[in-house]
Each structure stands twice: as C-alpha cells, then as structure tokens.
Protein backbone atom coordinates (compact mmCIF):
# COMPACT_ATOMS: atom_id res chain seq x y z
CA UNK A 1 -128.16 84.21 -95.14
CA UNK A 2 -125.27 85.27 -97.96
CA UNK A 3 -125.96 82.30 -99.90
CA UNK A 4 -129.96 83.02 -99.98
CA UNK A 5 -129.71 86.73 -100.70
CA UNK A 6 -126.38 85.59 -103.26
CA UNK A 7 -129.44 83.40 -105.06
CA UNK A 8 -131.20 86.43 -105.73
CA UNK A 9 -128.70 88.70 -107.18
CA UNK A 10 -128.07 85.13 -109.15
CA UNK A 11 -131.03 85.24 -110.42
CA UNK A 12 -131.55 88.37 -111.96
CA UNK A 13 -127.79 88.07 -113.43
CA UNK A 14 -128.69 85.42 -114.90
CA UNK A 15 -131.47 86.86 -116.97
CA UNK A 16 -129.08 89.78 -117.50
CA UNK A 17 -126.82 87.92 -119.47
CA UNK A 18 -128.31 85.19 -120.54
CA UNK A 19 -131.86 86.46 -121.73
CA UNK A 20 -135.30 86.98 -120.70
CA UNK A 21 -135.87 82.85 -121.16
CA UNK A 22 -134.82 81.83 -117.61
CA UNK A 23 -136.62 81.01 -115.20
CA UNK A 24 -135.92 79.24 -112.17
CA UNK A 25 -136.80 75.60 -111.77
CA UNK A 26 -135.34 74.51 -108.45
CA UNK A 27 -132.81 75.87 -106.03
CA UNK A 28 -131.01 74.48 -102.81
CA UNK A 29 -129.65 76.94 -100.07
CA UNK A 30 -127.75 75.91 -97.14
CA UNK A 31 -124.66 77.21 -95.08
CA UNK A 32 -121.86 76.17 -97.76
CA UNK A 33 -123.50 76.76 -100.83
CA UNK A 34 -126.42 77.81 -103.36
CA UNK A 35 -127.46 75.70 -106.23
CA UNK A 36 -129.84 77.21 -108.98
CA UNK A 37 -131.75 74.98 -111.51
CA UNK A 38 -132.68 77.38 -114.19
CA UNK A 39 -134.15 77.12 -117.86
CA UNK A 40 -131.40 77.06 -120.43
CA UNK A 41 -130.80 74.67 -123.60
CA UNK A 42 -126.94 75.07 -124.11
CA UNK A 43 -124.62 74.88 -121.65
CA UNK A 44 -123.50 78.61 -120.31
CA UNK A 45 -120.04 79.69 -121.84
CA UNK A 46 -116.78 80.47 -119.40
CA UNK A 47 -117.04 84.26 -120.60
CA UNK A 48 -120.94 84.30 -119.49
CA UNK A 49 -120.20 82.54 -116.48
CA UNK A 50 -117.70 85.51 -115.28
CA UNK A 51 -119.92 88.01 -116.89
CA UNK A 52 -122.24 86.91 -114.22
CA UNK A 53 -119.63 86.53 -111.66
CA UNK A 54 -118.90 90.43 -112.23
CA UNK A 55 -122.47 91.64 -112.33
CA UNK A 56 -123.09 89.73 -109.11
CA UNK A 57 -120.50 90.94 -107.24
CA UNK A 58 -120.76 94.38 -108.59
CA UNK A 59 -124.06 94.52 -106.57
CA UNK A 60 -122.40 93.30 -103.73
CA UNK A 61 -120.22 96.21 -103.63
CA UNK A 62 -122.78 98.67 -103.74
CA UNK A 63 -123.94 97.79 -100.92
CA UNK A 64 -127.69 98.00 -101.14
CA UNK A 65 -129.90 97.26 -98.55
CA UNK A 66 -132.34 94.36 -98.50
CA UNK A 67 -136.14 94.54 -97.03
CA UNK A 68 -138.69 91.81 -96.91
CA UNK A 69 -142.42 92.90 -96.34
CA UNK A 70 -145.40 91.14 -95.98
CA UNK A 71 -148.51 91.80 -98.18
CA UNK A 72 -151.63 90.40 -100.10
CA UNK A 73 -150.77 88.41 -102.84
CA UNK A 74 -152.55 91.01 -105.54
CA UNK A 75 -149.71 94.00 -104.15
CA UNK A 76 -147.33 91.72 -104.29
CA UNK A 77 -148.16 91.38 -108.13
CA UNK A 78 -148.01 95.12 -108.58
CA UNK A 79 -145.28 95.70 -107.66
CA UNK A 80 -143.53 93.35 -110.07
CA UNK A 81 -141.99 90.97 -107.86
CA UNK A 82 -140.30 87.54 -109.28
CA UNK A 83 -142.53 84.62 -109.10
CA UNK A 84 -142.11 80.96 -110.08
CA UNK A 85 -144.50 80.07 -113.01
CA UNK A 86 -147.07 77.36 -111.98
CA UNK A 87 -146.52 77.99 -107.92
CA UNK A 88 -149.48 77.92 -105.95
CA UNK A 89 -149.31 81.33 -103.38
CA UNK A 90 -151.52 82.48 -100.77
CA UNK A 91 -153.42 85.22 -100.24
CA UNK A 92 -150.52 86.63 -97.93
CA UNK A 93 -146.83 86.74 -99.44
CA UNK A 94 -143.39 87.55 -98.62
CA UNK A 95 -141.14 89.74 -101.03
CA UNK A 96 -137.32 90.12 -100.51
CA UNK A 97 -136.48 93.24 -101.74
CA UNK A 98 -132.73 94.18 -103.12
CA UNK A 99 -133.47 97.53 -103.10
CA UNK A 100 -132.93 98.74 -106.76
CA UNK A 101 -132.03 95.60 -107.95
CA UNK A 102 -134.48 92.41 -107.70
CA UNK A 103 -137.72 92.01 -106.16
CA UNK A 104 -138.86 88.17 -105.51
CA UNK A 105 -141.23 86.70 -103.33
CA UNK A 106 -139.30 84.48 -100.53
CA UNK A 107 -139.32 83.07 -97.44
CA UNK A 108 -135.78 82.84 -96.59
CA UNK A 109 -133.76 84.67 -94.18
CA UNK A 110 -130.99 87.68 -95.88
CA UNK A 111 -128.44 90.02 -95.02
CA UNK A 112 -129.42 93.47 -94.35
CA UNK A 113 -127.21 94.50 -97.15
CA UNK A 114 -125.66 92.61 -99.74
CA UNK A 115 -121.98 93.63 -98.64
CA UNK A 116 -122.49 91.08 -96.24
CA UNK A 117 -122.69 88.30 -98.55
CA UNK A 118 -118.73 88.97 -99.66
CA UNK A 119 -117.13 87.33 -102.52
CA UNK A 120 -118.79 85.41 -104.57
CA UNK A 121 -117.94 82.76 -107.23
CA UNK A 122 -119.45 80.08 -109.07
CA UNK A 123 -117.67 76.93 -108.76
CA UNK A 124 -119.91 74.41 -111.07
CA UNK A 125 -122.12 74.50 -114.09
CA UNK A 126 -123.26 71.66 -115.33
CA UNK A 127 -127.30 70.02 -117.01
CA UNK A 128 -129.50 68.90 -114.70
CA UNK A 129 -132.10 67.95 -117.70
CA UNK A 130 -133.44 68.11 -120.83
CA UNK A 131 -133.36 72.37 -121.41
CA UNK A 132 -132.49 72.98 -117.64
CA UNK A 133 -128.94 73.86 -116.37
CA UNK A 134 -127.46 74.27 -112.94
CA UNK A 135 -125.21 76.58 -111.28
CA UNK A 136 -123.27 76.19 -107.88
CA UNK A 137 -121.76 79.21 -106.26
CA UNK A 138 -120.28 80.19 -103.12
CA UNK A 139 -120.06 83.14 -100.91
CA UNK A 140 -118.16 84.70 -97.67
CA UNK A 141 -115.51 82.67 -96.17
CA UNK A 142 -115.78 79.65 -98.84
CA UNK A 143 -115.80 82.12 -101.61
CA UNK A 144 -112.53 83.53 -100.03
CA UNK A 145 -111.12 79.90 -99.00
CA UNK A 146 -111.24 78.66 -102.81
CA UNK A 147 -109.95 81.50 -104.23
CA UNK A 148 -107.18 81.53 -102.05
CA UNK A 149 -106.38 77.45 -103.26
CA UNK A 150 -106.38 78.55 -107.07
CA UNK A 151 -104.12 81.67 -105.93
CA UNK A 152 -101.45 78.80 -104.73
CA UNK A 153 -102.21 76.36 -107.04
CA UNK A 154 -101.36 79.04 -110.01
CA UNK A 155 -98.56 79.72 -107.98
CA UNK A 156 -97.63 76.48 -107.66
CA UNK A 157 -98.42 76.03 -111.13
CA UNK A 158 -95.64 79.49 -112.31
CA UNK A 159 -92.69 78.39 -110.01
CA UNK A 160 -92.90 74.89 -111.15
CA UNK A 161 -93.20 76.00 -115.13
CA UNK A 162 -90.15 79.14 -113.68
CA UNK A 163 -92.66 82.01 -115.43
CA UNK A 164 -94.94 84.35 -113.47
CA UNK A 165 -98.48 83.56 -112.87
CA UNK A 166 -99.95 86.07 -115.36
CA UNK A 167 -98.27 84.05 -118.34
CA UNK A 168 -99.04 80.55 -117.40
CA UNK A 169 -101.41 79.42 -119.37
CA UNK A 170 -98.85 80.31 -121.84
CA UNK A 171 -96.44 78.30 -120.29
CA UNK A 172 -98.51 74.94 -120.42
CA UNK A 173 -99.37 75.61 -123.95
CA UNK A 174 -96.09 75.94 -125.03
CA UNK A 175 -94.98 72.75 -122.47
CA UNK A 176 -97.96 70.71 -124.34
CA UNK A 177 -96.56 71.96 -127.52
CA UNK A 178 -92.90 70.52 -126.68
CA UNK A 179 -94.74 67.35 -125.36
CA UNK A 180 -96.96 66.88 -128.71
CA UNK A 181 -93.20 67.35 -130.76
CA UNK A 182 -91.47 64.75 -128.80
CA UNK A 183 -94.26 62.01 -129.07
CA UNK A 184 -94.18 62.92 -132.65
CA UNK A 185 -90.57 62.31 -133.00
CA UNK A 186 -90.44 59.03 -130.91
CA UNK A 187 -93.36 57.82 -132.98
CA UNK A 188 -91.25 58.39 -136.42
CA UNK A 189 -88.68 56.74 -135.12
CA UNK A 190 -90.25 53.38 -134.54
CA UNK A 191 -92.37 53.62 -131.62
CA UNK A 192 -89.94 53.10 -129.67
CA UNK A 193 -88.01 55.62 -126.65
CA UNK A 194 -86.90 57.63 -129.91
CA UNK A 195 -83.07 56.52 -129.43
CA UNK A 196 -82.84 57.69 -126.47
CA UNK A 197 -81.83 55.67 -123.05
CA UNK A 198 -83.59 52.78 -122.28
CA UNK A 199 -86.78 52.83 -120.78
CA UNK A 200 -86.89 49.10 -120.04
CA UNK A 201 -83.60 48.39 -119.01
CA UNK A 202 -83.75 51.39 -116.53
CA UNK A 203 -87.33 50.21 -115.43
CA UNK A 204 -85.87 46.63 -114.50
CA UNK A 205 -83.69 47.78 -111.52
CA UNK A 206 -86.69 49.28 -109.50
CA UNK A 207 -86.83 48.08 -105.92
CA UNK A 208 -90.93 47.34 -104.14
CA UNK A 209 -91.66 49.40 -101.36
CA UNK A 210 -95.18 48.31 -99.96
CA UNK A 211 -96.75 50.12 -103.23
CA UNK A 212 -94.14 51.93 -104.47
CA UNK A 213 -91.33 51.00 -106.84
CA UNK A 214 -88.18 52.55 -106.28
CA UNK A 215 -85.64 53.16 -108.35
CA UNK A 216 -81.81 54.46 -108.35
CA UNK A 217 -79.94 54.88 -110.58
CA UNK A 218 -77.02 56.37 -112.61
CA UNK A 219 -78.30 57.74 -116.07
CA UNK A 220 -77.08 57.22 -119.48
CA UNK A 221 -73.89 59.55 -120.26
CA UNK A 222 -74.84 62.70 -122.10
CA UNK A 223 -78.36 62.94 -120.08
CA UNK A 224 -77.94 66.66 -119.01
CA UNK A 225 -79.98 69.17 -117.76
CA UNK A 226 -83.47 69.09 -118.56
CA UNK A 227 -83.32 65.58 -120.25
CA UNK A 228 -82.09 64.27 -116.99
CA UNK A 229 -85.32 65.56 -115.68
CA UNK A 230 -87.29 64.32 -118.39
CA UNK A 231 -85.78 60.78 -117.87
CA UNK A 232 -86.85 61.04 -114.43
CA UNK A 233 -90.91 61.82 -115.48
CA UNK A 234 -90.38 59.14 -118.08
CA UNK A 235 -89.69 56.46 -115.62
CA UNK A 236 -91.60 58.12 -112.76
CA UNK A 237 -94.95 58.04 -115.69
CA UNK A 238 -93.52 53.86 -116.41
CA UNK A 239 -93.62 52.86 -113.15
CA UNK A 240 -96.67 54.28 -111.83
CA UNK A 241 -96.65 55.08 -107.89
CA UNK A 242 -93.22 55.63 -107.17
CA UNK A 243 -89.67 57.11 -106.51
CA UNK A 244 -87.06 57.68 -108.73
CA UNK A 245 -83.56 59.10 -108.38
CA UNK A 246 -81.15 59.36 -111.22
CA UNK A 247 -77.54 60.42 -111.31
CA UNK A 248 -74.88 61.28 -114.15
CA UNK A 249 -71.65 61.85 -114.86
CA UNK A 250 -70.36 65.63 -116.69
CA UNK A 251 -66.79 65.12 -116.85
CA UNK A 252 -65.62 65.60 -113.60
CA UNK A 253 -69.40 67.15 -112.49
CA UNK A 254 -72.32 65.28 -111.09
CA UNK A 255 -76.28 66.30 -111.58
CA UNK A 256 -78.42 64.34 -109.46
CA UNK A 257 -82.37 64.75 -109.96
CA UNK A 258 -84.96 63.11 -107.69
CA UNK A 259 -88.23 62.45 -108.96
CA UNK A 260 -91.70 61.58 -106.75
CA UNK A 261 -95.14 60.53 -107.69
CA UNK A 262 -97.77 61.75 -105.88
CA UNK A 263 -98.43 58.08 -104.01
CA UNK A 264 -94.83 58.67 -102.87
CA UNK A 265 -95.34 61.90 -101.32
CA UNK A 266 -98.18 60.64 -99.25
CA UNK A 267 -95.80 57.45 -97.77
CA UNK A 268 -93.50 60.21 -96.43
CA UNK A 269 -91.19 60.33 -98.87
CA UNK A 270 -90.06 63.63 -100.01
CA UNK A 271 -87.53 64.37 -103.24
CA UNK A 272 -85.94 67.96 -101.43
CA UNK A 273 -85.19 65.75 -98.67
CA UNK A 274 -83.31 63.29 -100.63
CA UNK A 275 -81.33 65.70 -102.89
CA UNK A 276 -80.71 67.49 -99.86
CA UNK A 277 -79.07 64.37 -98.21
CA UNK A 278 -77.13 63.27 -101.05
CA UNK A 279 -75.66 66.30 -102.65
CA UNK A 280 -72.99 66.70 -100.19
CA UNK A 281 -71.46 63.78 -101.15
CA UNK A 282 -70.49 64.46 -104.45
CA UNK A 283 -69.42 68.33 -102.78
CA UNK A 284 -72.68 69.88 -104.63
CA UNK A 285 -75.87 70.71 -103.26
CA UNK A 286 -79.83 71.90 -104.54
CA UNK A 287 -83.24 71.83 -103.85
CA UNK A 288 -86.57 71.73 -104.99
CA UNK A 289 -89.82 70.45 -103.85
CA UNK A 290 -91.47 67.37 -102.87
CA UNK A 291 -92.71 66.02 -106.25
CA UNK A 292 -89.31 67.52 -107.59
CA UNK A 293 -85.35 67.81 -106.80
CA UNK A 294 -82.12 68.87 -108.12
CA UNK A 295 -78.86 69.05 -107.46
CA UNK A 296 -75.29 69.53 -109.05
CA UNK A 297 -71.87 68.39 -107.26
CA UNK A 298 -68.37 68.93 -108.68
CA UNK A 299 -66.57 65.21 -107.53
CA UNK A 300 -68.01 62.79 -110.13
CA UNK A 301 -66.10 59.98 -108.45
CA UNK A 302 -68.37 59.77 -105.56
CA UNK A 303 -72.13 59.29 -107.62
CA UNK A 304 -72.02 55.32 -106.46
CA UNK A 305 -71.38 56.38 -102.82
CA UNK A 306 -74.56 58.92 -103.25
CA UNK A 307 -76.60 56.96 -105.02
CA UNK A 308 -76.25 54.28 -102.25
CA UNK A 309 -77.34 57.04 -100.02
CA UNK A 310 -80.44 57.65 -102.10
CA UNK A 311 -81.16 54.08 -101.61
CA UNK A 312 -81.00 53.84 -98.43
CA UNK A 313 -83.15 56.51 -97.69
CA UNK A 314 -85.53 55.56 -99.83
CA UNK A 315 -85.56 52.28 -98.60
CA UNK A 316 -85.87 53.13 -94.66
C-alpha cells in the first residue's frame, strides 16, 4: 500500500521536474519496493533525483488524504485523471485520488493518507531502453532501514578518515589526492616502491592460512607513524586476502600496526584483537577496529617476543 500510493506521488514528481515528456511505460509494485519505467532520453542527474526525493516526501508530510471512486470512463476523463497512452479502459474505471495532488486511474490498494507511506528514497536509476529510464524507490521501514546503513557507513567512513561526517567527502578527496601524489612519485622514480622498504622482500615471509596469507613482521627502521600504516595497506593490497602485522623499532619505543583484509575478517580474525594481545608485551597498548589496529609500547627490546605472539594468534 505505501509503495503503490509512493508510485503516484512518483509520478507526478517526476513530470514536475523533469518535464511534461514523461509518461509512464511500465511499473512493478510489491511489498519491498516500486519500480517506474518512464519516458526519458538522458539519464536523470543526482540533483534531479533528490529534487524529486524532496517533492515526494514533501507531500508525504502534508498529509493528504487519498480516495479512490468508481465511475464511467467519460467522468473519469473530465476530471483530468492520469491515463496511460494506448491502454484499452472500460466503460467503468477506478481513479486514486491524492487529494490536491495527482489524480490517476488505478486499481491498486493505498493508504488513506500519504503520511502513511513514511520516508521515501530512491535507491536506483538506471535505462531500461532506447528513450526509457527506470527508477527504484523505497518506502516505510526499508526507506528507514537503508538510510540508517548509509548513516553508519558515513560514520564509519568519518572515524576511519578522523574528520566529522559533514566534511567527508572532503576527506576522500583530499586522501585520493595524497594517493594520486604518491603513485606519481613512485612512478618517477623508476616504477619501482619509490625507495622505500621492500615490497618483495617483505611479501616473501608471508605464512598460508587456508586462503589467507599471513604475514609478521618487523618493519624497516624509520617506518613511523602513518607510513607504518601505509606499509601495512601496501602489503595487505600485495597479498590479496590476508593478515598483516608489522612492528618497529623508535629508539627505545615500539609501534605495532595490524592490518586485515576483508577475507580475513570473515575467517575470524580480527586486528583490535591482535593489537590488543600483543601490546602488553612491549608495556604499550591501543586499539582500533577490525580491518585496522594500533598500538605504541615503550620496551623496544621485547618486539620479537610480540611479534611471535602475533603469529601465533594468527596462526591458531
């Protein structure tokens, strides 16, 4: 019922924003979702698409009520209610009513008032054919459901970037940026890891784990910080499915970093959990997440004594 009524406050959006040309060619209505074939030859922009978003749920909001009468098919007509072009009708005719809003003829079952249908979002657009485009969009409890899974995955997204949600897509750009300058650089200098630590010699002392390689171990002097953690992606992206955990020496410090593809994660293996295992050893301690861990410790003499640890964990 809010997916039907939704296709009819779709519908009239549609021509809102994108013109008097559409028409409706096809539409699908069931308990998860509505799909809307619709005339249209380019494909419809992100703006439009939450133009129409707004308008639709605007009309949610207000909260106006729905009717559906039954008359001849030449009333029907008067009263300037949406058909499809080339449908064959009866003499007798249903018309869904959005009080103020659309009038179409339709047999579906509605809400009494579009408030019911609750949020509402379109999750695809995509061509269907030759001048005809299609739009998915969901309502009610899915609506809710997927906008609560972007709402984490931004957040997700922000803590893992350390910048708030509102300025993340700033974040990325500026992390693709750095990416696009460090290619760049390894490129000029022969192709090659850029003079940095050895990709391949690292690579070589990975261990198999059913379909995982694993791989420990203590990280050229001087990798600090965030080039410790880079090292870590680097080998994590070389490997392919896999865990890696990399330790060096800072003087008399330790920095530990534990790296896991998403393969890994799904054999149990978890990169908080192993930074939170081994960083007592070397009289430190961190955290993180699963994909990502890190830790500092102030006893540098102990690192072969953790990273046996790491091994054996990852190992069991």
């Amino acid at each position: 019922m809010r997916n039907h009524t939704a296709t009819h406050l779709l519908n009239l959006g549609l021509r809102e924003v994108l013109g008097g040309h559409v028409e409706q060619k096809g539409s699908l209505v069931d308990a998860d979702k509505t799909r809307f074939d619709f005339t249209q030859n380019t494909p419809v922009t992100d703006a439009q698409i939450r133009e129409i978003e707004i308008r639709v749920n605007n009309e949610i909001l207000a909260n106006l009520a729905t009717q559906a009468r039954v008359m001849d098919i030449e009333s029907a007509q008067k009263t300037g209610a949406t058909m499809l072009f080339g449908e064959k009708y009866g003499d007798v005719v249903r018309v869904v009513d959005v009080v103020g809003y659309s009038m179409e003829l339709c047999g579906g079952t509605h809400v009494r008032s579009t408030a019911a249908v609750g949020p509402f979002t379109i999750v695809r657009e995509s061509s269907v054919g030759q001048g005809v485009r299609r739009i998915e969009a969901i309502t009610g409890p899915e609506a809710l459901a997927s906008l609560r899974r972007a709402d984490r995955v931004v957040k997700e997204a922000a803590a893992s970037l350390r910048t708030p949600p509102e300025k993340l897509p700033e974040a990325v750009a500026a992390l693709s940026e750095r990416v696009r300058e460090l290619e760049k650089a390894a490129k000029s200098a022969g192709g090659g890891n850029g003079g940095g630590p050895d990709l391949a010699a690292l690579s070589a002392g990975a261990a198999e784990r059913g379909r995982l390689k694993v791989l420990v171990a203590e990280a050229p002097a001087g990798t600090l910080g965030d080039s410790l953690l880079e090292l870590a992606d680097r080998l994590r992206g070389s490997l392919g499915p896999s865990a890696v955990v990399l330790g060096v020496r800072d003087g008399e410090r330790v920095q530990l970093v534990a790296s896991m593809t998403p393969e890994a994660i799904e054999d149990g293996l978890d990169a908080a959990a192993v930074i939170k295992e081994i960083g007592p050893i070397v009289g430190g301690g961190g955290g993180g997440r699963p994909a990502m861990a890190r830790a500092g410790g102030k006893d540098a003499s102990r690192l072969d004594e953790a990273l046996d640890a790491a091994r054996r964990l990852l190992s069991a």
